[in-house]
Protein backbone atom coordinates (compact mmCIF):
# COMPACT_ATOMS: atom_id res chain seq x y z
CA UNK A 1 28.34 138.84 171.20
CA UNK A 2 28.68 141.59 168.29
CA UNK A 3 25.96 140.95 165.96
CA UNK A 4 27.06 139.50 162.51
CA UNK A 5 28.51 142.13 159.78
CA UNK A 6 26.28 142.38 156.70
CA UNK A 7 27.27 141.63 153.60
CA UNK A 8 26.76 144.81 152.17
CA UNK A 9 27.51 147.61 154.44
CA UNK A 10 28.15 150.85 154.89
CA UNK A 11 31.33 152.47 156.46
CA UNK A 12 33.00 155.59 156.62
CA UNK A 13 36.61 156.93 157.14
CA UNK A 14 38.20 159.88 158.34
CA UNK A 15 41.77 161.21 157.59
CA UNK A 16 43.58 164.48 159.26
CA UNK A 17 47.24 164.48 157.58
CA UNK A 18 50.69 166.10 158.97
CA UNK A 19 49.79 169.44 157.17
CA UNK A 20 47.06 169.99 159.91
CA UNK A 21 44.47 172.10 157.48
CA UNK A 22 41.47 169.72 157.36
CA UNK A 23 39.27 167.12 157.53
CA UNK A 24 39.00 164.43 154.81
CA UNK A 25 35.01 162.28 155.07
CA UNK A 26 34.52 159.47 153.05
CA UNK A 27 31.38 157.41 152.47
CA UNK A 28 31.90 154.19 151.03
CA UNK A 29 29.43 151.25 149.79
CA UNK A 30 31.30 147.69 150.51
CA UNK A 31 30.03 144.34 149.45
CA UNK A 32 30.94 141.02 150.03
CA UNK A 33 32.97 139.56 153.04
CA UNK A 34 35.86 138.08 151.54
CA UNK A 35 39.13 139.56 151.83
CA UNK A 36 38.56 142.02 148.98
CA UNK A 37 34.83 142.88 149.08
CA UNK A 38 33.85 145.26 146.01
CA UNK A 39 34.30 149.14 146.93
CA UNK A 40 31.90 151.90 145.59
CA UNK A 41 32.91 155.80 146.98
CA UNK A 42 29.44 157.29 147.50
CA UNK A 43 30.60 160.30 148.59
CA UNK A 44 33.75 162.50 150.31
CA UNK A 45 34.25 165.87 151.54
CA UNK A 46 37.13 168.14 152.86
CA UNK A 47 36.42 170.18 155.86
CA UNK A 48 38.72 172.74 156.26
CA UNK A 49 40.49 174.00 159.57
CA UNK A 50 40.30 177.20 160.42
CA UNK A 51 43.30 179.65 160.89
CA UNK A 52 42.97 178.70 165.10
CA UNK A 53 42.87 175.27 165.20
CA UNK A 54 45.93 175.16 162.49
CA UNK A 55 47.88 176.85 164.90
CA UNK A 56 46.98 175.24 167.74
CA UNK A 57 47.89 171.59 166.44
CA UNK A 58 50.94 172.98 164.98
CA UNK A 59 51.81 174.38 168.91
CA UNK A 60 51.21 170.77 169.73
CA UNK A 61 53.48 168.64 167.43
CA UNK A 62 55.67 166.66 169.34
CA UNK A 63 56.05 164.07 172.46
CA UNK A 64 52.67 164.37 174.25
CA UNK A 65 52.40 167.43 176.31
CA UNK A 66 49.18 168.86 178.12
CA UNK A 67 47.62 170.01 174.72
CA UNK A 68 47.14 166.68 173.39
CA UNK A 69 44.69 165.35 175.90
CA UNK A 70 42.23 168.89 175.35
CA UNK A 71 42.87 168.02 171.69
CA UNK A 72 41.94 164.38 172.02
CA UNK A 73 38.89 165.51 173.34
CA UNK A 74 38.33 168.60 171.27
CA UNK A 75 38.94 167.58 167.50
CA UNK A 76 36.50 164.20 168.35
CA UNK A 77 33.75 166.94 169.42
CA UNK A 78 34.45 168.91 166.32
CA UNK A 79 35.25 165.57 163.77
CA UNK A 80 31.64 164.20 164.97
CA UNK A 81 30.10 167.32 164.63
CA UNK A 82 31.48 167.50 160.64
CA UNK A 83 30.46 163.60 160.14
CA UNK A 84 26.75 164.12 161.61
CA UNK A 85 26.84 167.78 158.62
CA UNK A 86 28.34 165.22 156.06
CA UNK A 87 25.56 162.77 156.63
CA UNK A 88 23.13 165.29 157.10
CA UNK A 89 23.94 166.09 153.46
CA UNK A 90 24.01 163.03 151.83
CA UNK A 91 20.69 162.02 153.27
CA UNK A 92 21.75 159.14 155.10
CA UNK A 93 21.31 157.83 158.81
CA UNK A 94 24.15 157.16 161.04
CA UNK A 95 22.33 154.32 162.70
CA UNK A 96 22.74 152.90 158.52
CA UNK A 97 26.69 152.78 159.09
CA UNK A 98 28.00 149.87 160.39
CA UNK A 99 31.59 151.73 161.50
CA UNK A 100 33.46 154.95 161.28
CA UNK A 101 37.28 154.18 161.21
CA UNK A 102 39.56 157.34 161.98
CA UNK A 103 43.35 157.82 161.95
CA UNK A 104 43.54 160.52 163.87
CA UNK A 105 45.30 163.68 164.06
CA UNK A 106 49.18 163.02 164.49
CA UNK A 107 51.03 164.92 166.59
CA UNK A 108 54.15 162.98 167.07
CA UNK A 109 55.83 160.25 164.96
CA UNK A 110 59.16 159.21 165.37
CA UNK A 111 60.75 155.92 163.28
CA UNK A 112 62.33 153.03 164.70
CA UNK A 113 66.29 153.91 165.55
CA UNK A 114 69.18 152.06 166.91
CA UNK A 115 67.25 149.58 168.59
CA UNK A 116 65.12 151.98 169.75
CA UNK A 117 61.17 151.07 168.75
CA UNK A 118 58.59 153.80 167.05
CA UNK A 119 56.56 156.34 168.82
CA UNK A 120 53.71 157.47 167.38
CA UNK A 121 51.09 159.50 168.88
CA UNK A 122 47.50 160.64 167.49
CA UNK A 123 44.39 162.37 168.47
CA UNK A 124 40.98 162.21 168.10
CA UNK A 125 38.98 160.58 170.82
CA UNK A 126 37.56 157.26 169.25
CA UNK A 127 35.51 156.93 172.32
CA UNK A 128 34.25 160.29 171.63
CA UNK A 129 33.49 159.58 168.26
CA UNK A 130 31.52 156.74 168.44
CA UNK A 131 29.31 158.50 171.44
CA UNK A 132 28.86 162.09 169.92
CA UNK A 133 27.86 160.33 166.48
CA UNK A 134 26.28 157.12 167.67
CA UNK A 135 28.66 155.03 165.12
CA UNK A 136 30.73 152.26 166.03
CA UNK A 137 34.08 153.67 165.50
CA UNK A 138 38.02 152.08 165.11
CA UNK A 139 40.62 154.44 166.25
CA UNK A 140 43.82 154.65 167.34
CA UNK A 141 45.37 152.42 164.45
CA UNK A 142 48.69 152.47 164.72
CA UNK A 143 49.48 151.49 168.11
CA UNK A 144 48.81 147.22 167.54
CA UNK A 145 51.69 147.56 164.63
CA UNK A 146 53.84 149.03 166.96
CA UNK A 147 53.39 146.77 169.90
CA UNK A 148 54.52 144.06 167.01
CA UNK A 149 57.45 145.32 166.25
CA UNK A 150 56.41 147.44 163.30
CA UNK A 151 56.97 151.42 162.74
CA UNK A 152 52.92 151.99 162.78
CA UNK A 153 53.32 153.26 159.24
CA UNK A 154 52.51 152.96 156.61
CA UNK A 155 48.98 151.81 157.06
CA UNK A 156 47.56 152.48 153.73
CA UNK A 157 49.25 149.49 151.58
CA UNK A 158 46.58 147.05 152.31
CA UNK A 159 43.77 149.11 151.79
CA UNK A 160 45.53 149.99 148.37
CA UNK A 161 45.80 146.16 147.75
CA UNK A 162 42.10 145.99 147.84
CA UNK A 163 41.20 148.62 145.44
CA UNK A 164 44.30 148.24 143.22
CA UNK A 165 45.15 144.65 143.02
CA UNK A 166 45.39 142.83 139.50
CA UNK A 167 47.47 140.48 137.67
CA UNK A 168 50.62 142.85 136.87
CA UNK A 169 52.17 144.68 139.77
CA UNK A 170 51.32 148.59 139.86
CA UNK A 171 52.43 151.00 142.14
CA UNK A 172 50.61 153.66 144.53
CA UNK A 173 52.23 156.66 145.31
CA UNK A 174 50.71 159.45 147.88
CA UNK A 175 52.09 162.76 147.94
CA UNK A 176 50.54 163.95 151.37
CA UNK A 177 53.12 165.55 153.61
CA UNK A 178 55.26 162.47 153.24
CA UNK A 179 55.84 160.91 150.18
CA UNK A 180 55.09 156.92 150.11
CA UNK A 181 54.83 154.18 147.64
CA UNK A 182 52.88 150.80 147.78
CA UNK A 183 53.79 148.26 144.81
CA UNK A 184 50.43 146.21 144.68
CA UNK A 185 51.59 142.41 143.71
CA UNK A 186 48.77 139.96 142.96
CA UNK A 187 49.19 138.63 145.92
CA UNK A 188 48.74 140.49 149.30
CA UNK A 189 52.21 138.69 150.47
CA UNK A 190 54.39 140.02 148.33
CA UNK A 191 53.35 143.80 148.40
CA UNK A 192 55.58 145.71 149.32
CA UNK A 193 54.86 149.83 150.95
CA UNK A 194 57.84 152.67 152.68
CA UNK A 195 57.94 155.86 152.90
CA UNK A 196 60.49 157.14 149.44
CA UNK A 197 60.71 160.59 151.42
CA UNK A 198 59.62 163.82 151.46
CA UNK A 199 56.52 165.78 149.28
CA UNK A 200 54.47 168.51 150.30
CA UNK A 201 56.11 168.96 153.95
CA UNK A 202 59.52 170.20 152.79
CA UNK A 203 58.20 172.18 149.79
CA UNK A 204 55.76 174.12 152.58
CA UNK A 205 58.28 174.65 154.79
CA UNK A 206 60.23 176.79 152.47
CA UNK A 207 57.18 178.26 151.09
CA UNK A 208 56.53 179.69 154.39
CA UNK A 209 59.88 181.98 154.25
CA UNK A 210 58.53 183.67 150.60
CA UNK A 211 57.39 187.16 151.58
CA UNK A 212 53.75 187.73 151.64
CA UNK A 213 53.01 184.09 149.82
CA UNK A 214 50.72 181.61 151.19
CA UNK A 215 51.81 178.99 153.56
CA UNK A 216 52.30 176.55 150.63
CA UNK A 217 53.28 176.33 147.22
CA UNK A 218 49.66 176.35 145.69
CA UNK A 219 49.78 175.33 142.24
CA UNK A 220 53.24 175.45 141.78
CA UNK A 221 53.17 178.81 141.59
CA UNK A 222 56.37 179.77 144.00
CA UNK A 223 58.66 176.75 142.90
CA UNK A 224 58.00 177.58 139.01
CA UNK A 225 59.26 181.12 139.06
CA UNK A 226 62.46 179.61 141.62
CA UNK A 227 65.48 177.57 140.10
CA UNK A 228 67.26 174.64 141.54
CA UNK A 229 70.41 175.41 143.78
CA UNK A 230 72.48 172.46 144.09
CA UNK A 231 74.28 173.91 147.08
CA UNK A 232 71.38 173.13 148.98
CA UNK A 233 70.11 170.14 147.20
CA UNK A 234 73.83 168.58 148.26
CA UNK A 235 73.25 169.72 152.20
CA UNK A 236 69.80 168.30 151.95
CA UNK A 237 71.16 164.88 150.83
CA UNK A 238 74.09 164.80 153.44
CA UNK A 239 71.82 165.78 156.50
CA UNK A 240 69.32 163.01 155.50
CA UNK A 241 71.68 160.38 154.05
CA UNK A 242 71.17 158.18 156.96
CA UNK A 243 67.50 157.87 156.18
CA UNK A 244 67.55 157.83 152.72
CA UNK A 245 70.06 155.00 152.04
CA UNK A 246 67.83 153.18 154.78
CA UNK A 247 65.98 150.06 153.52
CA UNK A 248 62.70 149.07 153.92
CA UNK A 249 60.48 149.10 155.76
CA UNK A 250 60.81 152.44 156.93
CA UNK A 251 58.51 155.39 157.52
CA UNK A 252 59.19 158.75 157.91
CA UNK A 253 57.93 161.79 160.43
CA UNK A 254 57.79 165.78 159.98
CA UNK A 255 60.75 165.95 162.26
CA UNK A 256 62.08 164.15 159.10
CA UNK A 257 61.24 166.40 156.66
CA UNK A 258 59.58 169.46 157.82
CA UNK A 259 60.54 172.89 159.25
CA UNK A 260 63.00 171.52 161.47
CA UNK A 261 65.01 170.28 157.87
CA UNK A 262 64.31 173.72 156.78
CA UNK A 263 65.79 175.73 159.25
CA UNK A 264 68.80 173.43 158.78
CA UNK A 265 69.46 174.30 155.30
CA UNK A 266 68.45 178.17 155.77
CA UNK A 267 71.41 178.18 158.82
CA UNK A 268 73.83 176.68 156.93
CA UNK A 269 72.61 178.94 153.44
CA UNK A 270 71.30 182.25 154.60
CA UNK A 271 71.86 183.67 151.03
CA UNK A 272 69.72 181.24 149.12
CA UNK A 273 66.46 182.80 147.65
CA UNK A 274 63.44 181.68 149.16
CA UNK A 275 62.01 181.08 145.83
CA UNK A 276 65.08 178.60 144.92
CA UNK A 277 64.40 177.12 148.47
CA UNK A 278 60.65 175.98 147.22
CA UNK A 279 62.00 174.82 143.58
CA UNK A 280 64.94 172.64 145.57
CA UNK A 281 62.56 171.01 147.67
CA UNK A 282 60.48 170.18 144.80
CA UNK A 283 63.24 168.87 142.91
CA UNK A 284 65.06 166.43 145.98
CA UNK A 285 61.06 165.28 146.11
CA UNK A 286 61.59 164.17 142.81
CA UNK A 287 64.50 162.96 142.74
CA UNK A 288 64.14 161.06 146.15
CA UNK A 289 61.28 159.32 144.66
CA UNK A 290 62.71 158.16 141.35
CA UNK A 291 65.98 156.97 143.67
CA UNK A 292 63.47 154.71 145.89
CA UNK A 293 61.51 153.31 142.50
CA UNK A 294 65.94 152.44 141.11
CA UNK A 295 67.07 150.70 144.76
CA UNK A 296 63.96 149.30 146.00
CA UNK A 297 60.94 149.20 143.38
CA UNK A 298 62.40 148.11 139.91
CA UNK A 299 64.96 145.62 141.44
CA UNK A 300 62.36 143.48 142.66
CA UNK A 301 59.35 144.44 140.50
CA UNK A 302 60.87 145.31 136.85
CA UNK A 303 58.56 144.83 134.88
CA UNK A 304 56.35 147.62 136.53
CA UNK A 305 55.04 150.59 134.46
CA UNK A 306 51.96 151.45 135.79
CA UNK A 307 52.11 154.37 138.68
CA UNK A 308 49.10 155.84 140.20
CA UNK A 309 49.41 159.47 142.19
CA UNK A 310 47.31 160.71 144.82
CA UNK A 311 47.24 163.32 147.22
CA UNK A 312 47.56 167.10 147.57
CA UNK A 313 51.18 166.92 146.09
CA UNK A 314 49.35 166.05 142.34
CA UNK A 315 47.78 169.51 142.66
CA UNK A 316 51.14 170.93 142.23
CA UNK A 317 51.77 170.80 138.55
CA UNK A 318 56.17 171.93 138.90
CA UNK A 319 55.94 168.85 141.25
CA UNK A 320 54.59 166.42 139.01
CA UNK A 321 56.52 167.83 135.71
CA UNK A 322 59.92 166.99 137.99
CA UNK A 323 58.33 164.11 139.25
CA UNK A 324 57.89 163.13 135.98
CA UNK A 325 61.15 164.29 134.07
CA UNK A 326 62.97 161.47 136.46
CA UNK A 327 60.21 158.66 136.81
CA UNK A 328 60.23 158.13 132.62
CA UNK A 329 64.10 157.39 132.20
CA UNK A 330 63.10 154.02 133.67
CA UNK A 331 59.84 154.07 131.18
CA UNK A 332 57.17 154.34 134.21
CA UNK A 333 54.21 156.11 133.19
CA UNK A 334 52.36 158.11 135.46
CA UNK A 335 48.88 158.47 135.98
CA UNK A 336 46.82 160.74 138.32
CA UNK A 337 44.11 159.90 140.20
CA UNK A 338 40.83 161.61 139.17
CA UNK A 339 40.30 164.77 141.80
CA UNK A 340 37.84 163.16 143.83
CA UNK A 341 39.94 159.91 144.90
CA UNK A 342 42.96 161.82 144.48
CA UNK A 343 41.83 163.35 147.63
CA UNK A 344 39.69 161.02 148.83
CA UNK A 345 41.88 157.72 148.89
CA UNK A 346 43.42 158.25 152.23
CA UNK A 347 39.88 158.38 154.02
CA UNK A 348 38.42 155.61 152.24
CA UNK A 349 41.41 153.19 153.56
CA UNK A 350 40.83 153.85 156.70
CA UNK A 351 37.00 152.94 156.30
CA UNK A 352 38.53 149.59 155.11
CA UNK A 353 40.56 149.18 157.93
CA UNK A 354 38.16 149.62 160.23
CA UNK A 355 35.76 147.52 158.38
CA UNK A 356 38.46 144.70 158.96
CA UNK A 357 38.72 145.26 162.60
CA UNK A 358 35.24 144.57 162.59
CA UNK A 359 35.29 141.76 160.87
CA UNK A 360 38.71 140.70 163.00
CA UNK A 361 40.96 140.44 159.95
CA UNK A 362 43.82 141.98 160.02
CA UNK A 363 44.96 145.49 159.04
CA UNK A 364 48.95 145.92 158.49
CA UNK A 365 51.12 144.90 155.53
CA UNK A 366 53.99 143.27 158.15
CA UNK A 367 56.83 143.85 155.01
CA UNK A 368 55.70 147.21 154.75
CA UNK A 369 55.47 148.55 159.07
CA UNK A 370 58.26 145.96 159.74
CA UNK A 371 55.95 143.98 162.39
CA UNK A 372 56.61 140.54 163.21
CA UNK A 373 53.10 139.32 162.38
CA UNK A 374 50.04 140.78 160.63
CA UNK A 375 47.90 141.93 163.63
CA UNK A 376 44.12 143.43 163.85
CA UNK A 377 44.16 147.04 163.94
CA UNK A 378 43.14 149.36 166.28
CA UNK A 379 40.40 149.79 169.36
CA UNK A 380 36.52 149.12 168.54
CA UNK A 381 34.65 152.15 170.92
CA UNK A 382 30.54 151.56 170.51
């Protein structure tokens, strides 16, 4: 028999995103065993990926093939080394954790379609984990959602319940590669979560074809000196209108919106300026979102105002200014998340997640993966 969780405990989560470049830690202090115990971020910590690795796991994307399973092994090695550093640094024990939840690396993630159920597919040994850093560790997440019914995504909505539940209804938007939303009603039952479309995956992709720039549009800086071509913005609407005018729940993948999007549009508009490339994708972002908040937030939630923003997208300030130019003609008022939960949010739900699985509660929001029952999350390795 597992010995009894305390009620104050600590637990810490891990988070690799689709843009492959790092490692987000959190510690967290959690109190009380109730279905929303009281949440205190002690500490978090990005660990970037080197130049190797980046390339590696970008080699890998897709179906497994025979570099996931070195991977699996590989990033656990490397993730455990980072966690046993991270703890090293804050001065605390591992044996003084009561679990590590991690999501994983994703290499593959493909929406329900036609009939057809989701495949998702991440990375990161969990049995690994929990040896190489002595912690009890939840992996592997996404998998019970799926074998519910449910897309395996989003995960994040209940965690953002938790820390963001009070008597109005607010909404949580990440900008990570994907862009998603969770409206957080009073009551976990009536939160809803999807995926609104793309943000920083689309925006990359183009900033990759700018001569000599960085693999991204740090800071804004490519997409403010581009302009919007509505050539392109129009083909980027008609080759994803079938996912866009999609209801929830849905969830989206890179092969939704990533480079194979942007080769699209560059085939079918080899004139366009790779500058107005960056400053389109910024703009459908934009506009994508404030479309999702008209047909599927505001009609069931209208007297929401309150938006938080987290993520690496808030870092880009011509993202946020378009974000913003569409989000106030329906009087929503943004707010960003301060820097450190901005990046640390992500990696602190997945400590909660795991924390449930521990506690056997359940993890997924079944309105927002589509599952036909809320189900515990992920595989315990100790």
């Amino acid at each position: 028999m597992e010995p009894p969780v305390p009620p104050t405990r600590l637990a810490i989560g891990l988070m690799s995103g689709m843009s492959m470049d790092g490692l987000d830690i959190a510690l967290v202090q959690l109190d009380g065993l109730d279905e929303r115990p009281e949440v205190e971020l002690l500490a978090c910590e990005t660990r970037p990926y080197d130049e190797a690795l980046r390339r590696r796991l970008q080699a890998a994307r897709g179906p497994a093939g025979p570099e996931a399973e070195a991977l699996d092994a590989d990033l656990a090695r490397l993730w455990a080394r980072q966690v046993g550093e991270f703890l090293e640094h804050q001065d605390v024990a591992a044996s003084s954790v009561a679990v590590l939840g991690s999501h994983g690396q994703t290499l593959f993630h493909r929406p329900r379609e036609e009939g057809q159920p989701a495949e998702t597919l991440q990375v990161g040994s969990g049995d690994l984990l929990a040896t190489e850093t002595g912690i009890p560790t939840v992996s592997d997440f996404r998998q019970a959602d799926v074998a519910a019914g449910g897309e395996g995504a989003p995960l994040v909505p209940l965690a953002d319940w938790i820390l963001y539940a009070g008597d109005e209804a607010s909404a949580c938007h990440n900008l990570g590669s994907i862009a998603n939303v969770t409206v957080v009603a009073p009551h976990v039952e009536d939160v809803i979560a999807f995926d609104t479309g793309p943000a920083n995956a689309l925006v990359d992709a183009f900033a990759r074809r700018c001569p000599g720039a960085p693999p991204m549009d740090a800071h804004g800086r490519l997409s403010s000196e581009g302009d919007v071509d509505e050539d392109v913005l129009l083909t980027l609407y008609v080759k994803r209108a079938t996912w866009l005018a999609q209801p929830p729940p849905k969830s989206a993948g890179y092969g939704t919106f990533g480079p194979e999007l942007a080769d699209a549009v560059l085939a079918a508009h080899p004139a366009a300026k790779p500058h107005d490339l960056v400053r389109t994708a910024v703009e459908f972002t934009a506009r994508t979102i404030n479309e999702a908040y008209e047909r599927e937030v505001l009609t069931r939630f209208p007297q929401l105002q309150r938006v938080r923003f987290s993520g690496g997208g808030v870092r880009n300030p011509t993202l946020m200014e378009a974000i913003r130019h569409h989000l106030v003609r329906n009087d929503l008022k943004l707010e960003i998340l301060d820097s450190v939960w901005a990046d640390a949010k992500e990696a602190v739900a997945f400590a909660l997640l795991a924390d449930r699985t521990l506690r056997g509660l359940p993890g997924n929001v079944p309105g927002a993966t589509g599952a036909s029952e809320a189900v515990v999350l992920g595989r315990l390795s100790s």
